[in-house]
Protein backbone atom coordinates (compact mmCIF):
# COMPACT_ATOMS: atom_id res chain seq x y z
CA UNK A 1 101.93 107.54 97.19
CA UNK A 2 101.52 104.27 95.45
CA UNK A 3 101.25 101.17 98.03
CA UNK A 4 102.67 97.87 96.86
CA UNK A 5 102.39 94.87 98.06
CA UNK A 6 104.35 91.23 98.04
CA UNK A 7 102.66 88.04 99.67
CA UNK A 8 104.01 84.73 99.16
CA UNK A 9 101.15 83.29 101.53
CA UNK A 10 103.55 82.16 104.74
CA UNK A 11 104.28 85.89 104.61
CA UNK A 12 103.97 89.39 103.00
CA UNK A 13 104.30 93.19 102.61
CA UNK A 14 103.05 96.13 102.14
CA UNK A 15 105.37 99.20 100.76
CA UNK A 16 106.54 102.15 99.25
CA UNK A 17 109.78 102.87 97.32
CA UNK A 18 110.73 106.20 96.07
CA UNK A 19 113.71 106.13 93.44
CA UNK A 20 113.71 102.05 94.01
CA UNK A 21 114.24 102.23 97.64
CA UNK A 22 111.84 100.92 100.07
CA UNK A 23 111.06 103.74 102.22
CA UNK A 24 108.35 102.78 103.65
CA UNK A 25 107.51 99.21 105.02
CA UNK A 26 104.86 97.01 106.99
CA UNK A 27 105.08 93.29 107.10
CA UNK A 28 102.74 90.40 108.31
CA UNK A 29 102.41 86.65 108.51
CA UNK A 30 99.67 84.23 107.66
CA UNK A 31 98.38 82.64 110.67
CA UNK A 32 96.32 80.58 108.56
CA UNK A 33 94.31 81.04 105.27
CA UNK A 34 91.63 83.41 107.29
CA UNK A 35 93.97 85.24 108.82
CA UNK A 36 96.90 87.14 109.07
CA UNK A 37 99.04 89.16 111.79
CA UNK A 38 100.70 92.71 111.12
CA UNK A 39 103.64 92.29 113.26
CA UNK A 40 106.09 95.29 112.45
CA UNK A 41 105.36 98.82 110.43
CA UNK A 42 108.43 101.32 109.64
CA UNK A 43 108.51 104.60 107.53
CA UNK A 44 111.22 106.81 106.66
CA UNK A 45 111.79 110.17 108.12
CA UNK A 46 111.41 111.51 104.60
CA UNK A 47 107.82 110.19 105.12
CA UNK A 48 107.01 111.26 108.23
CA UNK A 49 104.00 113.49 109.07
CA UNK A 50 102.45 112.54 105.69
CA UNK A 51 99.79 109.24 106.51
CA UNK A 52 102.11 106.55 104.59
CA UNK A 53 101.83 104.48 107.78
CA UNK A 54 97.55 105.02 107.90
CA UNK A 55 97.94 104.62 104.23
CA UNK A 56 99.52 100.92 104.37
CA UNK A 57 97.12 99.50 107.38
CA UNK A 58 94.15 101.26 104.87
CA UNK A 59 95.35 98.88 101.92
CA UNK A 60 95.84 96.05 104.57
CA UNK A 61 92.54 96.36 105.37
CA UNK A 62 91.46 96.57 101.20
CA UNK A 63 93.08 93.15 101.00
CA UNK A 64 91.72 91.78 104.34
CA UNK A 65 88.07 92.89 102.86
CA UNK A 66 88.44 91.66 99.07
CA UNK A 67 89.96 88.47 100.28
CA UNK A 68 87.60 87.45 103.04
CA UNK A 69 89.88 87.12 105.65
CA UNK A 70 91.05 89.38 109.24
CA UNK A 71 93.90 91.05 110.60
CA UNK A 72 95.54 90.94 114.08
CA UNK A 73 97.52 93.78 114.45
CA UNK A 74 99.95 93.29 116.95
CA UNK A 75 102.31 96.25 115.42
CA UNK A 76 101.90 98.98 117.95
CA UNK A 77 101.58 101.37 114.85
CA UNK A 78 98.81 99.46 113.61
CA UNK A 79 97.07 98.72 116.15
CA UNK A 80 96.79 102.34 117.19
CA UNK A 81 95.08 102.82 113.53
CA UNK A 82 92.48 100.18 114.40
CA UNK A 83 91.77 101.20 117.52
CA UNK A 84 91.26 105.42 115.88
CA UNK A 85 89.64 104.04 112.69
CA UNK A 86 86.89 102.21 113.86
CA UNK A 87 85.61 101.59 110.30
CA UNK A 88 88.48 98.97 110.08
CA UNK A 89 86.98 96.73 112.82
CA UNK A 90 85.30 94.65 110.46
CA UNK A 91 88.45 93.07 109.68
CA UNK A 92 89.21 92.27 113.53
């Protein structure tokens, strides 16, 4: 599963398409230029059951770490990763 990503730096995206349909989705907004909030995570049915969801707050947490900045998640979703994955609090 390949994880893409758009940011435009006011907001952004990560995602997954399969036959050029997003399937897969979780979006977030710059609070400022240190930080950013994940405020909504949705995956397909067709998706369900196989980590796409851990999979997107994983390369959310790649960009938080190569970019020098951290992550509020205030998507239920993702904030139940964080609060399993406790390798990810570095980005808190």
């Amino acid at each position: 599963m390949e994880i893409l990503q758009q940011d435009n730096k006011i907001k952004g995206k990560f995602y997954i398409e399969q036959n050029g349909k997003t399937v897969a989705e979780m979006t977030y907004v710059w609070v400022n230029t240190s930080k950013i909030i994940i405020d909504h995570t949705e995956v397909d049915e067709s998706l369900k059951g196989l980590g796409a969801g851990k999979q997107m707050v994983s390369k959310a947490v790649d960009f938080a770490r190569e970019n020098g900045i951290k992550i509020i998640p205030l998507c239920p979703f993702a904030k139940s990763v964080f609060d399993k994955v406790t390798a990810f609090n570095d980005v808190l």
